[in-house]
Structure formats: structure tokens, C-alpha cells
C-alpha atoms as a PDB file:
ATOM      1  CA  UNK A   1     -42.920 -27.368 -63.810  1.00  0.00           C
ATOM      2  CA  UNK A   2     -44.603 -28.979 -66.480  1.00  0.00           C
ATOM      3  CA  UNK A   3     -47.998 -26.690 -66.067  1.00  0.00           C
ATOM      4  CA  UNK A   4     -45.732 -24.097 -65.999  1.00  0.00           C
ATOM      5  CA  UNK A   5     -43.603 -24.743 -69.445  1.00  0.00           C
ATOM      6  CA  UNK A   6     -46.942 -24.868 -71.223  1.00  0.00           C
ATOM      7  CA  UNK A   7     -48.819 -21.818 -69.837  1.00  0.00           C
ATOM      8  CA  UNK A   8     -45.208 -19.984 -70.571  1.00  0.00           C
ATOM      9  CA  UNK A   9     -45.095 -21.678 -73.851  1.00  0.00           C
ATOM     10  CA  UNK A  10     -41.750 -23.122 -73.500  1.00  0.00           C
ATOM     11  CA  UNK A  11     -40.548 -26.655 -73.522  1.00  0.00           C
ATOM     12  CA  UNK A  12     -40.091 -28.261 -70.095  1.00  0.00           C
ATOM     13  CA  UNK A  13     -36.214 -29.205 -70.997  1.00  0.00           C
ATOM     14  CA  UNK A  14     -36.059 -25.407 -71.605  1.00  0.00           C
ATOM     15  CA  UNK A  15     -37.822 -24.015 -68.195  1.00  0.00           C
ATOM     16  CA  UNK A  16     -35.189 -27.146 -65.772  1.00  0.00           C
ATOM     17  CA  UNK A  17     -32.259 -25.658 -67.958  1.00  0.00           C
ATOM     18  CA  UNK A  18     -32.928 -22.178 -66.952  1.00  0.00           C
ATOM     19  CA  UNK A  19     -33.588 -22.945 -63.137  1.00  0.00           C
ATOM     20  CA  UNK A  20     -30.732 -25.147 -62.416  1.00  0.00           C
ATOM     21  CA  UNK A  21     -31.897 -24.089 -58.364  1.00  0.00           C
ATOM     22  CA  UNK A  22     -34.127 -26.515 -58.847  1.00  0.00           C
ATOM     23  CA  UNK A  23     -32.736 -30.106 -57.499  1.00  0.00           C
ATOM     24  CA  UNK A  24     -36.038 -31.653 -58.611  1.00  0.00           C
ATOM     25  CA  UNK A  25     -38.141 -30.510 -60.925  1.00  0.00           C
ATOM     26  CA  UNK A  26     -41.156 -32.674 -59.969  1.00  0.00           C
ATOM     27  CA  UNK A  27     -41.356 -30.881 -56.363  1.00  0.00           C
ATOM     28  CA  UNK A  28     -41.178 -27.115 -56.567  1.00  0.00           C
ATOM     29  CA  UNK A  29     -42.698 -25.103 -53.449  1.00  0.00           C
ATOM     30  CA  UNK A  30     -45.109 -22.073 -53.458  1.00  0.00           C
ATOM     31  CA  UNK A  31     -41.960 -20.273 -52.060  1.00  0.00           C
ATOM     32  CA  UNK A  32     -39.699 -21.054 -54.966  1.00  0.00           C
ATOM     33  CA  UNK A  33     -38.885 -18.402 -57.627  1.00  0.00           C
ATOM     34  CA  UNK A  34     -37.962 -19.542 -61.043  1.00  0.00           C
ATOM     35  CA  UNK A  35     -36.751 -18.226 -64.372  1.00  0.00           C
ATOM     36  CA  UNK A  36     -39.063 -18.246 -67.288  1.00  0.00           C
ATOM     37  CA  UNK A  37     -37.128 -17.844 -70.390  1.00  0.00           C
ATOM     38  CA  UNK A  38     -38.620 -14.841 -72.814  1.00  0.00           C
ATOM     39  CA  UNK A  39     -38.676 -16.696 -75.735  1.00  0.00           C
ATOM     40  CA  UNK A  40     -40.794 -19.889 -76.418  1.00  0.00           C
ATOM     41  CA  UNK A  41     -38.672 -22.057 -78.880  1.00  0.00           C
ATOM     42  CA  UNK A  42     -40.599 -22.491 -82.216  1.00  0.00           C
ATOM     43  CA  UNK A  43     -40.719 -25.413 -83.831  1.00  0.00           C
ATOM     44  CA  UNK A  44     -41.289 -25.384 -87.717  1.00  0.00           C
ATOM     45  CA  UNK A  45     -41.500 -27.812 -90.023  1.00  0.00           C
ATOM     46  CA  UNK A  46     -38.587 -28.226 -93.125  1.00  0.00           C
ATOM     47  CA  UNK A  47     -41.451 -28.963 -95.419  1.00  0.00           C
ATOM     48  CA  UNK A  48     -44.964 -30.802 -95.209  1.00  0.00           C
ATOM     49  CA  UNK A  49     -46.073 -34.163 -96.981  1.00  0.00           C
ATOM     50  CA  UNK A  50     -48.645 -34.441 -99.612  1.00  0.00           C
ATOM     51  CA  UNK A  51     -52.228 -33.598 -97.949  1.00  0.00           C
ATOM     52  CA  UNK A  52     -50.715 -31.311 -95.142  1.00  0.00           C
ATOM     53  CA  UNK A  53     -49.670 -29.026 -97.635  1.00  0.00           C
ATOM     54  CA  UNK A  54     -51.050 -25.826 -95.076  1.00  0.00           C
ATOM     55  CA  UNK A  55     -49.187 -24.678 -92.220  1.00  0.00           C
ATOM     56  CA  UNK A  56     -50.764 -23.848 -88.616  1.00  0.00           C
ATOM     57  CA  UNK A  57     -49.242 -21.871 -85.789  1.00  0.00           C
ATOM     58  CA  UNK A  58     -50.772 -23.418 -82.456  1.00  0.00           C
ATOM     59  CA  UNK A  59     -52.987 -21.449 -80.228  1.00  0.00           C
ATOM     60  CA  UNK A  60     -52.913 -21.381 -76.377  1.00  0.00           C
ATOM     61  CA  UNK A  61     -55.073 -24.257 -75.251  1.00  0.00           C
ATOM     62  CA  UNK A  62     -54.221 -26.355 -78.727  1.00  0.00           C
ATOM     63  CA  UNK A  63     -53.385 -30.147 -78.268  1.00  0.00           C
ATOM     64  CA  UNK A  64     -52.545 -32.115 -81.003  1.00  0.00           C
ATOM     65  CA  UNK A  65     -56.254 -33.945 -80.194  1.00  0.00           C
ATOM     66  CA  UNK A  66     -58.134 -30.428 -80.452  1.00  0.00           C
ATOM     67  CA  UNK A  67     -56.087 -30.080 -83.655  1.00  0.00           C
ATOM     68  CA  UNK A  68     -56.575 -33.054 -85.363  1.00  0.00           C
ATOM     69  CA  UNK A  69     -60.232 -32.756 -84.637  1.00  0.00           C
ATOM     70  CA  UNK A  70     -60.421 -29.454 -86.098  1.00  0.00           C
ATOM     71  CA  UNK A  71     -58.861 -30.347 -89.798  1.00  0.00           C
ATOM     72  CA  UNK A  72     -60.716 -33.639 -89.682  1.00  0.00           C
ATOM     73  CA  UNK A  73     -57.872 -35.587 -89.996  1.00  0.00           C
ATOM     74  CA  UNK A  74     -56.553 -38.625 -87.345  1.00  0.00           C
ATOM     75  CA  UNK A  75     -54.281 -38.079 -84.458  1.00  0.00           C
ATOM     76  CA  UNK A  76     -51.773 -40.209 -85.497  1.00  0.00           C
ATOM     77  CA  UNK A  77     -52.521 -38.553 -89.024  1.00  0.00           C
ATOM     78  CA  UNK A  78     -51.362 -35.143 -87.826  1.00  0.00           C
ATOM     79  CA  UNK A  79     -48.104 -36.351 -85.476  1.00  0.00           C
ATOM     80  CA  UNK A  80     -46.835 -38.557 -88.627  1.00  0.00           C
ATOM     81  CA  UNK A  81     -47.230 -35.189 -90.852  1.00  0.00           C
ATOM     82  CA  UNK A  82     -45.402 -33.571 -87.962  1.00  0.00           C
ATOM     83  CA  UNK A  83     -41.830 -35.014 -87.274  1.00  0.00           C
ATOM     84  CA  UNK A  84     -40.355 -31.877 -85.445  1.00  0.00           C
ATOM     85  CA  UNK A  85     -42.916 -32.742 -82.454  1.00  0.00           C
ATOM     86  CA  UNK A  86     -40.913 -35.114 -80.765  1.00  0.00           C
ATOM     87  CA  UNK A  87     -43.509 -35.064 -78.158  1.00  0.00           C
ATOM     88  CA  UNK A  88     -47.162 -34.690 -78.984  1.00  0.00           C
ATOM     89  CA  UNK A  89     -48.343 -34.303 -75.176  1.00  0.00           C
ATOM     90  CA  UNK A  90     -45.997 -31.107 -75.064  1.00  0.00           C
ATOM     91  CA  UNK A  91     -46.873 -28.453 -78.048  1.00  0.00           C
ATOM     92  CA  UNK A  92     -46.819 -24.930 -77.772  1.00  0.00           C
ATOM     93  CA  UNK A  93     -48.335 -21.521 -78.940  1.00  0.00           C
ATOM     94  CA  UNK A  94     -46.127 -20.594 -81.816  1.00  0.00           C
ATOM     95  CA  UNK A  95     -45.018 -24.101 -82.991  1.00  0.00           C
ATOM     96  CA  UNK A  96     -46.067 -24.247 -86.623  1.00  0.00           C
ATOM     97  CA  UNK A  97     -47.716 -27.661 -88.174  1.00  0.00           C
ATOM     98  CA  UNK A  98     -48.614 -28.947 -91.320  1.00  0.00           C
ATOM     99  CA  UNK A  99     -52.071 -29.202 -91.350  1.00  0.00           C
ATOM    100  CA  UNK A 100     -54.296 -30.470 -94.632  1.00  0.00           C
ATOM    101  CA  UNK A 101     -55.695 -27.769 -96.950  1.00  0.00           C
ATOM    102  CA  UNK A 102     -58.826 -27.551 -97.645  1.00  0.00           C
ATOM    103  CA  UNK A 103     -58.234 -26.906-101.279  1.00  0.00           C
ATOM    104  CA  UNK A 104     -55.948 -29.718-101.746  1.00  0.00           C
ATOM    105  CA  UNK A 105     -58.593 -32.083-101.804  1.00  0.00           C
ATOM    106  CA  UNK A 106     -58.059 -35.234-103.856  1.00  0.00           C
ATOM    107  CA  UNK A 107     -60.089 -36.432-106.713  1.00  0.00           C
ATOM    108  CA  UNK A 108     -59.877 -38.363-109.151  1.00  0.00           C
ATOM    109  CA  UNK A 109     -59.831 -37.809-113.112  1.00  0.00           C
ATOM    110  CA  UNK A 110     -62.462 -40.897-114.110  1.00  0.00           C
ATOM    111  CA  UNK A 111     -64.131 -43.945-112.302  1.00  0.00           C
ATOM    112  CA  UNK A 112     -63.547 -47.280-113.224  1.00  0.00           C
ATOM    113  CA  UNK A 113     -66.343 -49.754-114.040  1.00  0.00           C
ATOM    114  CA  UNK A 114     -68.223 -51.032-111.254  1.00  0.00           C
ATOM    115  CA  UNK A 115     -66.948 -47.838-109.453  1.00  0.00           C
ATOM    116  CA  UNK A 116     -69.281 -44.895-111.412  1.00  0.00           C
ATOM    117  CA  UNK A 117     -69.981 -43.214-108.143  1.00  0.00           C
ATOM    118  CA  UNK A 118     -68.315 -40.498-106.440  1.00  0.00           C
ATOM    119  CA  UNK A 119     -68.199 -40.122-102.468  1.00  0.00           C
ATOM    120  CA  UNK A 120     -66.509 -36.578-100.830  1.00  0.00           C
ATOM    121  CA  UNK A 121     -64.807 -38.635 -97.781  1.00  0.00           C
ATOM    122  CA  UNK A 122     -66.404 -37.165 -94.147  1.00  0.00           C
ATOM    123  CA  UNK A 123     -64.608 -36.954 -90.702  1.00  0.00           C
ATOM    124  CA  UNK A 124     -64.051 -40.266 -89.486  1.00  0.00           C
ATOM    125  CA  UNK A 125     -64.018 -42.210 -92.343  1.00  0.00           C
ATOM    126  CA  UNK A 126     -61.669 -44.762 -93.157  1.00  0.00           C
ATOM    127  CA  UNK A 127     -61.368 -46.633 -96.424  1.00  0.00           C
ATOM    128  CA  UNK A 128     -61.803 -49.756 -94.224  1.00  0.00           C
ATOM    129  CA  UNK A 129     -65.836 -47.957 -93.335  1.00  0.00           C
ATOM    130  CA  UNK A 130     -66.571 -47.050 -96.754  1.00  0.00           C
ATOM    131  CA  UNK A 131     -65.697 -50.087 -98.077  1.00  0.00           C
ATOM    132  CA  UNK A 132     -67.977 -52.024 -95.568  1.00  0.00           C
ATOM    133  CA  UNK A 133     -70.434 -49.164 -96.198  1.00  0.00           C
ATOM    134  CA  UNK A 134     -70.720 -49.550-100.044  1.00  0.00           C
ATOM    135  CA  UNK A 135     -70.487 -53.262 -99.920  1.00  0.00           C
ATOM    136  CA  UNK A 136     -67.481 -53.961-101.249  1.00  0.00           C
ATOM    137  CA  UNK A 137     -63.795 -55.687-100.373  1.00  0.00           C
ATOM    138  CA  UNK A 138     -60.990 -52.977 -98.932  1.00  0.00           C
ATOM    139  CA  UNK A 139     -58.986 -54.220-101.619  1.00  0.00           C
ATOM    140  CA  UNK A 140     -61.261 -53.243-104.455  1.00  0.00           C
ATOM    141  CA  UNK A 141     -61.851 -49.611-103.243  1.00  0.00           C
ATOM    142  CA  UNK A 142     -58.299 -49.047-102.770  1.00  0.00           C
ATOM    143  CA  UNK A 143     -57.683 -50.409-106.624  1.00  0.00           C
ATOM    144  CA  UNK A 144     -60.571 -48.140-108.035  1.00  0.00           C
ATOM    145  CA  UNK A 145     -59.230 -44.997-106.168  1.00  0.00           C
ATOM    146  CA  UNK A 146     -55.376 -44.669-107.343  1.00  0.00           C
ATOM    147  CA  UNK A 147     -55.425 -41.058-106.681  1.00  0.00           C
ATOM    148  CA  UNK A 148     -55.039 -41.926-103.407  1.00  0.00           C
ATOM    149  CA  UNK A 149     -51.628 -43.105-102.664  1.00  0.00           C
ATOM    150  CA  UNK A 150     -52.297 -44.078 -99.081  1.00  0.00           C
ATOM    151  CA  UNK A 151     -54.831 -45.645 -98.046  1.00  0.00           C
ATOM    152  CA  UNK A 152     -54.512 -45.637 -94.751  1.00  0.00           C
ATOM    153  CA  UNK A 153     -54.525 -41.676 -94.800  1.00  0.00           C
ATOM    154  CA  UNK A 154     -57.672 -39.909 -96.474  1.00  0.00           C
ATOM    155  CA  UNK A 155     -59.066 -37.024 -95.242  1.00  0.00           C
ATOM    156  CA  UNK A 156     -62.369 -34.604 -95.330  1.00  0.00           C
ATOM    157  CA  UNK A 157     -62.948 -33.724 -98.752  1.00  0.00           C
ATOM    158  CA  UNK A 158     -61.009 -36.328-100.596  1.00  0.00           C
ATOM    159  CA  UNK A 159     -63.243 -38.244-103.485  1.00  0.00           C
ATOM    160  CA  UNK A 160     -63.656 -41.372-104.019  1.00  0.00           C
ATOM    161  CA  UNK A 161     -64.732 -43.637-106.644  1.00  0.00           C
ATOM    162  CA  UNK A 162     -67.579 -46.047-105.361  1.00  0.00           C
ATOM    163  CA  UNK A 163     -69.789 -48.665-106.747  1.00  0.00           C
ATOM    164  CA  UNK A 164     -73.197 -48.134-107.859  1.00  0.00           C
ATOM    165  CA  UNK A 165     -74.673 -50.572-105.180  1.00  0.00           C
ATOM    166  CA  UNK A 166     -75.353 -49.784-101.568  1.00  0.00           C
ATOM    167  CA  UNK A 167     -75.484 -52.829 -99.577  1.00  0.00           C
ATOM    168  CA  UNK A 168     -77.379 -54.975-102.118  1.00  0.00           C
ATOM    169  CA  UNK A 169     -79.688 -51.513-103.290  1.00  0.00           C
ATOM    170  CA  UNK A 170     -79.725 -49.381-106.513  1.00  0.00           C
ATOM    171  CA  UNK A 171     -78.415 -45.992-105.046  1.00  0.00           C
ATOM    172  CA  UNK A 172     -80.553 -42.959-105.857  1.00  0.00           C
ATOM    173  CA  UNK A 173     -77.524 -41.016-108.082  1.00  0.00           C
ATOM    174  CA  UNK A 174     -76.988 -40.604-111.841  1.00  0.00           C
ATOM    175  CA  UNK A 175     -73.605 -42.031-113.368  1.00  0.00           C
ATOM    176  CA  UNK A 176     -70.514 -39.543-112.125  1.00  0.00           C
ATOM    177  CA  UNK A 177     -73.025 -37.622-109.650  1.00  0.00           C
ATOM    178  CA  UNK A 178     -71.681 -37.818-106.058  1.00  0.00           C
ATOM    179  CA  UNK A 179     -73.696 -39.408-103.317  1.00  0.00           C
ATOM    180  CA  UNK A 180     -74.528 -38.232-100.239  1.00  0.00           C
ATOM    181  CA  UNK A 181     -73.126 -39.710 -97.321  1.00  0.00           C
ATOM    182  CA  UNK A 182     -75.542 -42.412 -96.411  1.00  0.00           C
ATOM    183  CA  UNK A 183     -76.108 -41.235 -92.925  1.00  0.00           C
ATOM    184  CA  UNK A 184     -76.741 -37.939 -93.792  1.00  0.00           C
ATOM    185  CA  UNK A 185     -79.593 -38.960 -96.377  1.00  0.00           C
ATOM    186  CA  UNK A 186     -80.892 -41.217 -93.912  1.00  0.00           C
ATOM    187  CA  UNK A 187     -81.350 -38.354 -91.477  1.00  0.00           C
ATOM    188  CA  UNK A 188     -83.482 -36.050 -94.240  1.00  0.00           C
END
């Protein structure tokens, strides 16, 4: 019934409570005939938390994965911004999420010292790999970069302030000019 509920777009609670026929929902026969209710139920969200500030309606053949993927932003990311999905495995085409924007990106108004460098944040990134990536402790990128009030959540687009030194080498940028990410300018 499950396969069912999701190419219906309803939830599976929804498609057992309209066939109460069915004894058990985990066997159902070529032979039986059940009730698909008309309407999917919709899930919204009451409001969305900083950096998911966009909402998204989900698409037939949407997961949360395919999602997440798509706004460049974790899995766990996207179900913690998303509280009216009490179960990620089970979304459907009309549920709305909060999604990030890409015009909500975060920035921040001056560098400290040591930190004159900016770096835009790229898919996969974590403030753990930039830290390791610029040389420096987890700790002291998290105190340069304020702006960001969770570390363990940045996303595509976000700036950050980094130190002038590259694993032990004088970086190729000007004071304030933002670098490119390092495996990008290794590829050119």
C-alpha cells in the first residue's frame, strides 16, 4: 500500500483509513479494489527558520535526498528546517518545505585580523573542511565568522571570513577579495 500512497500522493495512514477491507495492509492481492482518497493532505510549514527562508512545493519523484541535493544544503539540514515531516521517507507532491534562498545568503560586514579573506561556502562544505582546508583550528573560524550563528549549518553561498594563509602558502588574493575555492583553482 505504501507504493500506492506515494504514487496517489497521500499518506499511507490516510490510504489503510480509507480501506478498512483491508485486514492487512502489508498483503493486498491483484484482485483487491481499494479507495484512493481525492485529496492528498498538504503539509505546510507555520513558518521557516533563518536560512530556509523560501518555500518549495514537492514534485512527483522528490525525496527529501533529491531535495536536499538540489538547494545544496544537508539532509538532516532540510528535515530539521522541516518539523511538519514527521516522516522524511514518506513526502508527497504538494507538501510545501522551507528550502534556503538563494538571496539570503550570509555575509559578513568586515573580517577580523588574521581573517582578511573571503570564501562563498560550496556544496558540501562544512566549517569543520574549511577550517582544515585554510589551516586553521574549527574554533577560530567559527570566532572570525559571527554572522553565522550556527555553525554546524552553512550553506551554498554563505561567506566566510578566512585567513590569508593556505596550508602554510601566501594565497594569490588582494585584502577583502574572495578566493576561489581551492579545488576549483587547482583544476584551471
Amino acid at each position: 500500500m505504501f507504493s500506492i500512497a506515494q504514487r496517489f500522493g497521500v499518506s499511507l495512514q490516510a490510504l489503510i483509513n480509507a480501506n478498512p477491507q483491508i485486514t492487512n495492509p502489508s498483503e493486498i492481492f491483484p484482485c483487491d479494489v481499494l479507495c484512493v482518497p481525492c485529496e492528498p493532505q498538504c503539509r505546510m510549514p507555520a513558518s521557516c527558520p533563518p536560512g530556509f527562508r523560501c518555500r518549495y512545493t514537492v514534485q512527483p519523484g522528490d525525496t527529501m535526498f533529491s531535495i536536499a541535493q538540489r538547494f545544496g544544503v544537508s539532509l538532516q539540514a532540510l528535515i530539521n528546517a522541516n518539523p511538519q515531516i514527521t516522516n522524511p521517507s514518506e513526502i508527497f507532491p504538494c507538501d510545501v518545505l522551507c528550502v534556503p534562498c538563494r538571496e539570503e545568503c550570509r555575509e559578513p560586514k568586515h573580517c577580523p585580523k588574521g581573517f582578511p579573506d573571503r570564501y562563498t561556502v560550496q556544496p558540501g562544505d562544512t566549517m569543520f573542511s574549511i577550517a582544515r582546508r585554510f589551516g586553521v583550528s574549527l574554533q577560530a573560524l567559527i570566532d572570525a565568522n559571527p554572522h553565522i550563528t550556527d555553525p554546524t549549518e552553512i550553506f551554498p553561498c554563505d561567506v566566510l571570513c578566512v585567513p590569508r594563509h593556505h596550508r602554510g602558502e601566501e594565497v594569490s588574493a588582494h585584502e577583502g577579495e574572495e578566493l576561489v575555492p581551492p579545488q576549483e583553482a587547482d583544476a584551471e
